[in-house]
PDB file of N, CA and C in Angstrom:
ATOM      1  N   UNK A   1     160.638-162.659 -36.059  1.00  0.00           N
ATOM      2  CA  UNK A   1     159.673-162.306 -35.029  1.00  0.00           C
ATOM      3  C   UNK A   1     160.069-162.925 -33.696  1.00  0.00           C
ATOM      4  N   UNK A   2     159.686-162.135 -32.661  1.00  0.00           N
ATOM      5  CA  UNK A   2     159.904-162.484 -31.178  1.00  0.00           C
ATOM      6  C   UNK A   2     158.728-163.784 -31.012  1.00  0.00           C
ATOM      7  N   UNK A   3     159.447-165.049 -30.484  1.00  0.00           N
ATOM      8  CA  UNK A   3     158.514-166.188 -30.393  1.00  0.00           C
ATOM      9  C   UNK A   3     157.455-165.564 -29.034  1.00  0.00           C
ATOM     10  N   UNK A   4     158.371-165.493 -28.184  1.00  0.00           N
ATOM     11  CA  UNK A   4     157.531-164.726 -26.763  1.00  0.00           C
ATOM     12  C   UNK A   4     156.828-164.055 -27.052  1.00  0.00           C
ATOM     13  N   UNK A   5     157.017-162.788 -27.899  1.00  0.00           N
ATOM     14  CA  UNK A   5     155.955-161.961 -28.086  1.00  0.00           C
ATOM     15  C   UNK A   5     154.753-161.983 -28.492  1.00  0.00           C
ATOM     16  N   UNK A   6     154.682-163.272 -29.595  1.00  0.00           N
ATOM     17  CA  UNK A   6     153.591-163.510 -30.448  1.00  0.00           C
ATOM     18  C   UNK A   6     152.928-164.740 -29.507  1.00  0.00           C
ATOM     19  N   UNK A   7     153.912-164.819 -28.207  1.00  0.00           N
ATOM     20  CA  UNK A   7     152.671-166.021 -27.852  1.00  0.00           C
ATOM     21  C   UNK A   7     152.218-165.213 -26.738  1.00  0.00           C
ATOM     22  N   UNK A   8     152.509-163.894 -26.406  1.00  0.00           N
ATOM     23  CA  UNK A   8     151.893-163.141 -25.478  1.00  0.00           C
ATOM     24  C   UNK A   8     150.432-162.592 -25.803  1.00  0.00           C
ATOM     25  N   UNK A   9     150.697-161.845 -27.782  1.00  0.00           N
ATOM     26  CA  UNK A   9     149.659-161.481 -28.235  1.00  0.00           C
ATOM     27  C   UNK A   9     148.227-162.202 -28.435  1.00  0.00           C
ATOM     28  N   UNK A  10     148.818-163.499 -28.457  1.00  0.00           N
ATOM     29  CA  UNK A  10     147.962-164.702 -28.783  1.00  0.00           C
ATOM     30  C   UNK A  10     147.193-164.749 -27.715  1.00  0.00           C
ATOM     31  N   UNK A  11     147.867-165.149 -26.541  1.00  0.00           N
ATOM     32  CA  UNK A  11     147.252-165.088 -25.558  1.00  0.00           C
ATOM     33  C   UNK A  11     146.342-164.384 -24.908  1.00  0.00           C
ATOM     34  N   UNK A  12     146.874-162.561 -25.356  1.00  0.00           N
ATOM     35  CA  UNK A  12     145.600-161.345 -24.728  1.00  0.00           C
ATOM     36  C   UNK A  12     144.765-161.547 -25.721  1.00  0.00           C
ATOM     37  N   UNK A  13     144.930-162.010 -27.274  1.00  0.00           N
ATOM     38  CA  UNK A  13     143.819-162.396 -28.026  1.00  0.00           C
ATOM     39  C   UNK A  13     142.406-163.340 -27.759  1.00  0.00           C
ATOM     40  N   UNK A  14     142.734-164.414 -27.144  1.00  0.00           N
ATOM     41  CA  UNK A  14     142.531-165.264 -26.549  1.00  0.00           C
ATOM     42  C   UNK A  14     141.584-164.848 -25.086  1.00  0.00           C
ATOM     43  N   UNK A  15     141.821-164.152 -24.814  1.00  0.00           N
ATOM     44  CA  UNK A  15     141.375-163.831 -23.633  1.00  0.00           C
ATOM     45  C   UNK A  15     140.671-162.747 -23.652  1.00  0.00           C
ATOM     46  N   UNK A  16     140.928-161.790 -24.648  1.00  0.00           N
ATOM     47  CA  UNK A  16     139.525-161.048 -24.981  1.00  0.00           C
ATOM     48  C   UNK A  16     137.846-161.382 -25.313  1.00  0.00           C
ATOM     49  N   UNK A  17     138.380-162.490 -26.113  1.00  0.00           N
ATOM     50  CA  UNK A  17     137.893-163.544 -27.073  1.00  0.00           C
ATOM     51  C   UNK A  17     136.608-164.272 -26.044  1.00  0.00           C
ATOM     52  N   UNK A  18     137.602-164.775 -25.051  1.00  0.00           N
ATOM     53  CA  UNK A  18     136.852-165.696 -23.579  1.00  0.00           C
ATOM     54  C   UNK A  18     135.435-164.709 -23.369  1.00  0.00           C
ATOM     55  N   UNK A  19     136.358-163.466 -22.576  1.00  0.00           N
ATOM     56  CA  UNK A  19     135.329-162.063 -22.037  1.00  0.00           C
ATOM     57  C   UNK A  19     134.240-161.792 -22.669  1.00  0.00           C
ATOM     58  N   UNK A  20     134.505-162.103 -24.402  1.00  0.00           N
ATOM     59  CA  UNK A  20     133.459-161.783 -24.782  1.00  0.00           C
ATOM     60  C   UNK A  20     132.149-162.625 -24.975  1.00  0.00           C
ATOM     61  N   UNK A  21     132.849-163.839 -24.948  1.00  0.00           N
ATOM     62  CA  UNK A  21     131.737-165.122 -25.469  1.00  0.00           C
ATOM     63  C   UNK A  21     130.990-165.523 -23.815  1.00  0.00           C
ATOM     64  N   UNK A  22     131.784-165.455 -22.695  1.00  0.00           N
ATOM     65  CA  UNK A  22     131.496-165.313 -21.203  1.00  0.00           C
ATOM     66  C   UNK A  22     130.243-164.816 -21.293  1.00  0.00           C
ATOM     67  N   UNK A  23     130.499-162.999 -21.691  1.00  0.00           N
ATOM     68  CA  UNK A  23     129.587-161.603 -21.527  1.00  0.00           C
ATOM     69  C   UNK A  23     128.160-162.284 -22.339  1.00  0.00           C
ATOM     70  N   UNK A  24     128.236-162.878 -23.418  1.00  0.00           N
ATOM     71  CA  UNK A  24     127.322-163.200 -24.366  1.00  0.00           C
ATOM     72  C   UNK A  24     126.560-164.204 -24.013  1.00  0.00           C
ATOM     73  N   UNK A  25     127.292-165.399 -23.441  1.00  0.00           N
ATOM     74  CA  UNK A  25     126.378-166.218 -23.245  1.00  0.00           C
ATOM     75  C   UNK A  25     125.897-166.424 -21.547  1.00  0.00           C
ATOM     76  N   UNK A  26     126.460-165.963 -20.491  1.00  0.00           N
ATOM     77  CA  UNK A  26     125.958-165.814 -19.650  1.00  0.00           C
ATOM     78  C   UNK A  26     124.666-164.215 -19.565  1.00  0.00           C
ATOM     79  N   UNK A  27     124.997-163.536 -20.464  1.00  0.00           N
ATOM     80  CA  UNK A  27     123.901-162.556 -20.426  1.00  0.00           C
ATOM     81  C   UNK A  27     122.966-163.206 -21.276  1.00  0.00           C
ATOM     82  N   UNK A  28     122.554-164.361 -22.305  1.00  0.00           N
ATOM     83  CA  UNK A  28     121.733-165.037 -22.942  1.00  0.00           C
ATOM     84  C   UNK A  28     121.090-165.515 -21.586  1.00  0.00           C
ATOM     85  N   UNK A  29     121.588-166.523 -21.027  1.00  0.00           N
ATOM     86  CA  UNK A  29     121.133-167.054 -20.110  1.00  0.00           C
ATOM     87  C   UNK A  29     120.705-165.852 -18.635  1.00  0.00           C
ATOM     88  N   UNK A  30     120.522-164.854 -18.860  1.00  0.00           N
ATOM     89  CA  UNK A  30     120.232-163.483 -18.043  1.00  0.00           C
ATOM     90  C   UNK A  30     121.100-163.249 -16.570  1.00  0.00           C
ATOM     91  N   UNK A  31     122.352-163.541 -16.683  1.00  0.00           N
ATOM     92  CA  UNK A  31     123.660-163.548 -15.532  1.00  0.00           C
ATOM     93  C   UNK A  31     123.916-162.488 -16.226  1.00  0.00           C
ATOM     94  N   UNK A  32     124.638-161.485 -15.632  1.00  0.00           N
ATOM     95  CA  UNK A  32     124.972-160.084 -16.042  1.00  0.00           C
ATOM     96  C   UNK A  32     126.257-160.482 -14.795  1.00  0.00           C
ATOM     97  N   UNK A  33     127.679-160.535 -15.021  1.00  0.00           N
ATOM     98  CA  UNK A  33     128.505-160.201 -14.208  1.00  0.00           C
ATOM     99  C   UNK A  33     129.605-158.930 -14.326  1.00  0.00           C
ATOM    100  N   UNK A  34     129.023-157.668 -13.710  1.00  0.00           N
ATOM    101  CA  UNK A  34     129.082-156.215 -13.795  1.00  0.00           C
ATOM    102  C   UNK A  34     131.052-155.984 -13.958  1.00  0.00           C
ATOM    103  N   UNK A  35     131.515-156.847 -13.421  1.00  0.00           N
ATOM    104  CA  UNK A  35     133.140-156.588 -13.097  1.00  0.00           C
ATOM    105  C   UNK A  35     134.004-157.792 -14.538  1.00  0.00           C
ATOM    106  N   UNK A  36     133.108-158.314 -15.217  1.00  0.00           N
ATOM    107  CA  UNK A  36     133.811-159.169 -15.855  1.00  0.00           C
ATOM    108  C   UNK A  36     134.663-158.502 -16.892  1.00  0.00           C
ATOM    109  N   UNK A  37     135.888-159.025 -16.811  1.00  0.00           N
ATOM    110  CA  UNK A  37     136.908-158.840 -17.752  1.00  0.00           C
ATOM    111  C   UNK A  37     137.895-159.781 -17.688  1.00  0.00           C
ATOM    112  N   UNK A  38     139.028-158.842 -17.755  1.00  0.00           N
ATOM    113  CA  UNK A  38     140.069-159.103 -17.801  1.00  0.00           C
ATOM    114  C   UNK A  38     141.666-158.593 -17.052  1.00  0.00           C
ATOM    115  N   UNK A  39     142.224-159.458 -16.612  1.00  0.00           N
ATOM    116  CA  UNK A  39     143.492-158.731 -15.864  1.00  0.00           C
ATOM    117  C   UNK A  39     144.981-158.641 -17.038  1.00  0.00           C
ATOM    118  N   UNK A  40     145.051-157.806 -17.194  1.00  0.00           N
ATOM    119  CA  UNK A  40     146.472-157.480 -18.088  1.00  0.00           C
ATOM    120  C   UNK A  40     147.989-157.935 -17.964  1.00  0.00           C
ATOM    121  N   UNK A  41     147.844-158.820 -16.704  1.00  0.00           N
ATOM    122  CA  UNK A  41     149.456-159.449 -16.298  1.00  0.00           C
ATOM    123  C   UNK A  41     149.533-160.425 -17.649  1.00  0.00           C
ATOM    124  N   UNK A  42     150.213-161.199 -17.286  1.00  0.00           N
ATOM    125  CA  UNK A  42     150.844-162.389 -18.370  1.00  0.00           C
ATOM    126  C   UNK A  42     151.300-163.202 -17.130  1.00  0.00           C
ATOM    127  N   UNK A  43     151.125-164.361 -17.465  1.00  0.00           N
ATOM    128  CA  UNK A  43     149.869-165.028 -18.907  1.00  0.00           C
ATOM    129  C   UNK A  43     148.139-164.137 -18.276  1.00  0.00           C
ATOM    130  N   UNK A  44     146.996-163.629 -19.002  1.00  0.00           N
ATOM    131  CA  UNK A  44     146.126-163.121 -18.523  1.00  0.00           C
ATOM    132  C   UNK A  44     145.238-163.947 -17.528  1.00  0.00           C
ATOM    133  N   UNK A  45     144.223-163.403 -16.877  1.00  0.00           N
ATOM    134  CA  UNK A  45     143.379-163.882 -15.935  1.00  0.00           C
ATOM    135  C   UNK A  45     142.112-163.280 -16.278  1.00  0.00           C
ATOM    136  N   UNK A  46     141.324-163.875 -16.336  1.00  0.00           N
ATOM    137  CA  UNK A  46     140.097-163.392 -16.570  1.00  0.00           C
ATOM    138  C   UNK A  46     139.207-163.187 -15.375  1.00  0.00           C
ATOM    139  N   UNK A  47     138.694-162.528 -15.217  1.00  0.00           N
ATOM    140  CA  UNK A  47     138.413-161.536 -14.128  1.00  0.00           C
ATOM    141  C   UNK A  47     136.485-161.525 -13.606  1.00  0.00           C
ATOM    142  N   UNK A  48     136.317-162.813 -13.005  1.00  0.00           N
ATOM    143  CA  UNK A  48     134.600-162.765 -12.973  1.00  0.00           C
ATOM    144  C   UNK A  48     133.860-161.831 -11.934  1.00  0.00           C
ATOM    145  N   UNK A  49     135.209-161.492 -11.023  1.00  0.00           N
ATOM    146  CA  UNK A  49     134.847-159.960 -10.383  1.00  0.00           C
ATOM    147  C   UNK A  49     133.672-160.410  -9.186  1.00  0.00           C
ATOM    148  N   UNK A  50     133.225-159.299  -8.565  1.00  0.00           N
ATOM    149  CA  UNK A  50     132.426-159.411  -7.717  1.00  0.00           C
ATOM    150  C   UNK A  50     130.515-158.987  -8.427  1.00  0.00           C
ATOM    151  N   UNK A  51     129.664-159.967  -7.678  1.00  0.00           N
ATOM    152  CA  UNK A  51     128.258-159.555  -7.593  1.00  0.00           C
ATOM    153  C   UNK A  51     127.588-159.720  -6.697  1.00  0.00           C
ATOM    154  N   UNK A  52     126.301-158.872  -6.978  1.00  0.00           N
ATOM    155  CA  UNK A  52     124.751-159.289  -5.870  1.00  0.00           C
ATOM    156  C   UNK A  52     124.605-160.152  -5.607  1.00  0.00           C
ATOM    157  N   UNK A  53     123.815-160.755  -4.208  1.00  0.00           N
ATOM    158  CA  UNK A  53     123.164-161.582  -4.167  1.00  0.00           C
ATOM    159  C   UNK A  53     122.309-162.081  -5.396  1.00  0.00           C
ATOM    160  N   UNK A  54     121.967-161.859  -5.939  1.00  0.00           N
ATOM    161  CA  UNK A  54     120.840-161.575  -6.891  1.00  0.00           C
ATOM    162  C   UNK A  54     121.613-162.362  -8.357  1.00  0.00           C
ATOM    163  N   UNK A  55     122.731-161.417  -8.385  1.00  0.00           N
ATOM    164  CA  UNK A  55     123.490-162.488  -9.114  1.00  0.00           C
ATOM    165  C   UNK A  55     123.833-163.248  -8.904  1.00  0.00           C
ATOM    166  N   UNK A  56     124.364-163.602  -8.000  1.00  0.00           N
ATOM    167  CA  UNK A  56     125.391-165.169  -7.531  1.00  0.00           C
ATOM    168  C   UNK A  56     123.939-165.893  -7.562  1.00  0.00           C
ATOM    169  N   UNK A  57     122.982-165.776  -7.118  1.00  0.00           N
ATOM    170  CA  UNK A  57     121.564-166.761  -7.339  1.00  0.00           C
ATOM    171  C   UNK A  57     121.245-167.191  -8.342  1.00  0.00           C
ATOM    172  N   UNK A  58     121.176-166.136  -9.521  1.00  0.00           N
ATOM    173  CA  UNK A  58     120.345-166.415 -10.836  1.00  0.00           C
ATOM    174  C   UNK A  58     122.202-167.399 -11.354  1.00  0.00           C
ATOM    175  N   UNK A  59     123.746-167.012 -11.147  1.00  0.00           N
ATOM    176  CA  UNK A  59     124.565-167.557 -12.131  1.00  0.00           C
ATOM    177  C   UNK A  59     124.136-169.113 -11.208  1.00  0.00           C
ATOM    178  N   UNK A  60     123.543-169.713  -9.786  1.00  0.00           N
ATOM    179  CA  UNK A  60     123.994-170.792  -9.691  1.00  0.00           C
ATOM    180  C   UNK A  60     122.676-171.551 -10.238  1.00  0.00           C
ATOM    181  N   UNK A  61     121.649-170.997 -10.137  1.00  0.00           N
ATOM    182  CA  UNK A  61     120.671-171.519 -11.007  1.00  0.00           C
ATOM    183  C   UNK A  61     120.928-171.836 -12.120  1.00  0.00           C
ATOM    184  N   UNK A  62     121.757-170.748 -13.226  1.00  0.00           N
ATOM    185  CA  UNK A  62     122.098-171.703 -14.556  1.00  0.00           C
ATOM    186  C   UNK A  62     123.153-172.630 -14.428  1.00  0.00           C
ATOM    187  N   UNK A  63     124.292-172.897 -13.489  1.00  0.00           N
ATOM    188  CA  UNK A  63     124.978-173.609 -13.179  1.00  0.00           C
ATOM    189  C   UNK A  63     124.254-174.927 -12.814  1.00  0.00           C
ATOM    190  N   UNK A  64     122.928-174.865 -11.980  1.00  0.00           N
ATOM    191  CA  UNK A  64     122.400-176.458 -11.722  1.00  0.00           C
ATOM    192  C   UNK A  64     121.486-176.504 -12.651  1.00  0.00           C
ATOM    193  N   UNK A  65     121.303-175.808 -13.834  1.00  0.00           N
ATOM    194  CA  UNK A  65     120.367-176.390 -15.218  1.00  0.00           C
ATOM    195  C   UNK A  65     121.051-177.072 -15.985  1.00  0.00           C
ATOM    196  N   UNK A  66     122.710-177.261 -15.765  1.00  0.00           N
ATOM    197  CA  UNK A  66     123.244-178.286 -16.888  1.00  0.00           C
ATOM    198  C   UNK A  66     124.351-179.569 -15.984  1.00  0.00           C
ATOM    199  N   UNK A  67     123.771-180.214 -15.304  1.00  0.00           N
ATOM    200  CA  UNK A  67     124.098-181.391 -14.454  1.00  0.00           C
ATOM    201  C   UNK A  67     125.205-182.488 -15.464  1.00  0.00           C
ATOM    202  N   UNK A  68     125.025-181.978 -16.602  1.00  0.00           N
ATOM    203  CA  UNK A  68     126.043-183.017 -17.453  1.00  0.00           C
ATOM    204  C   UNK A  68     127.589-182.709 -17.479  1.00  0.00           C
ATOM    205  N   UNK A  69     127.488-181.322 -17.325  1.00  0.00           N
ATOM    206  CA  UNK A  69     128.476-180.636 -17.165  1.00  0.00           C
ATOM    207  C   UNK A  69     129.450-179.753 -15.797  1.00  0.00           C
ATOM    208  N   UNK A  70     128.604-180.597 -15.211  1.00  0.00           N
ATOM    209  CA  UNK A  70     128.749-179.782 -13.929  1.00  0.00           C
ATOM    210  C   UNK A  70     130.137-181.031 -12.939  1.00  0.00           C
ATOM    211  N   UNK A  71     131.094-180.201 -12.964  1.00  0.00           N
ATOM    212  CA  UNK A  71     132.284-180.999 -11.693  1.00  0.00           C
ATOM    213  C   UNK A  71     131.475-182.407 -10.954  1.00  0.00           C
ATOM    214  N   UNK A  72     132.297-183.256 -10.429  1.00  0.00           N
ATOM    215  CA  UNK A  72     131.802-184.031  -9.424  1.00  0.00           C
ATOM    216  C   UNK A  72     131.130-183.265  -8.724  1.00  0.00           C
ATOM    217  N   UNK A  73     130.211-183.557  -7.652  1.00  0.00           N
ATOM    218  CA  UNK A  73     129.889-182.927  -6.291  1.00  0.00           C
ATOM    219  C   UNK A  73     129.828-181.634  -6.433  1.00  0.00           C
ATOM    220  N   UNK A  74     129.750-180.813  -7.256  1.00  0.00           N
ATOM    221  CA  UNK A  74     129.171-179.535  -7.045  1.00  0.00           C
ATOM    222  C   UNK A  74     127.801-179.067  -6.999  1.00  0.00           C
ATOM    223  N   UNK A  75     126.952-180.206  -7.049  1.00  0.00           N
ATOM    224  CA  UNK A  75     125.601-179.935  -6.955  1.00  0.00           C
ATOM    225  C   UNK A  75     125.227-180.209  -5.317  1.00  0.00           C
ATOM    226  N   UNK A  76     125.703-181.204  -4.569  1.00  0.00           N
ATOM    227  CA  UNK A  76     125.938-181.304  -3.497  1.00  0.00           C
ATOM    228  C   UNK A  76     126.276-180.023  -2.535  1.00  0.00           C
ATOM    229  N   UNK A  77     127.581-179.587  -3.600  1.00  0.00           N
ATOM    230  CA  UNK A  77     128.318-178.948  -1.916  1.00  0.00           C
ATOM    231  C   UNK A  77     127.251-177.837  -2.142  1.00  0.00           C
ATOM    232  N   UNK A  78     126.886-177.281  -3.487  1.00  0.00           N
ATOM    233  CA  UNK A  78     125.714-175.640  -3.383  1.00  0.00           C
ATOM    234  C   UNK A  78     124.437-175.943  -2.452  1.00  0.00           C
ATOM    235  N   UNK A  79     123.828-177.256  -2.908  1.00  0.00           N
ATOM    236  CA  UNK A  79     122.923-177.608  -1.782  1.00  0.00           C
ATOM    237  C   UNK A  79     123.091-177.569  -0.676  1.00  0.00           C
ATOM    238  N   UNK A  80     124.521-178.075   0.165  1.00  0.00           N
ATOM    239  CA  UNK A  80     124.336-177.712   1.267  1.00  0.00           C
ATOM    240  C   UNK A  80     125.077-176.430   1.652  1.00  0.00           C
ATOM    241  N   UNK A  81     125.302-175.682   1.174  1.00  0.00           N
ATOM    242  CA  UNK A  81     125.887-174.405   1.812  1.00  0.00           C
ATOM    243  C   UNK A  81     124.244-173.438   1.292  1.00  0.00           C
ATOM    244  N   UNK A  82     122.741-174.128   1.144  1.00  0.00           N
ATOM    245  CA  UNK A  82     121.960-173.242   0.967  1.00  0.00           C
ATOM    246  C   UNK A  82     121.482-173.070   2.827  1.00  0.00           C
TER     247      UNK A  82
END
């Protein structure tokens, strides 16, 4: 077997995989991001695409409901760019 190949497959495996658990649990939490996927180059990119106002509001709201997890200073910089 081609080593490259199987770590290519792995990889779009992998990244389907992301898209889907993304799609699932940000639509649990009621974020709907309409463009989410995936880009087909190698190595892949996953693709959070463009949204509404409406969305980018409700994804940063669930973004500042989990402060444990959240980067240094990213609760900061969203506050002040409100």
């Amino acid at each position: 077997m081609d080593k490259a190949k199987d770590t290519e497959r792995e990889l779009d495996r992998e990244a389907g995989i992301l898209v889907n658990q993304l799609r699932i649990t940000l639509g649990s939490l009621g974020v709907k991001l309409p463009s989410l996927g995936r880009d087909f180059g190698m190595p892949p990119l996953i693709v959070l695409g463009n949204c509404n106002l409406a969305t980018a509001r409700a994804l940063l709201d669930v973004l500042r409901e989990v402060p444990e997890r959240r980067p240094a200073g990213l609760g900061a910089v969203a506050r002040a760019a409100e």
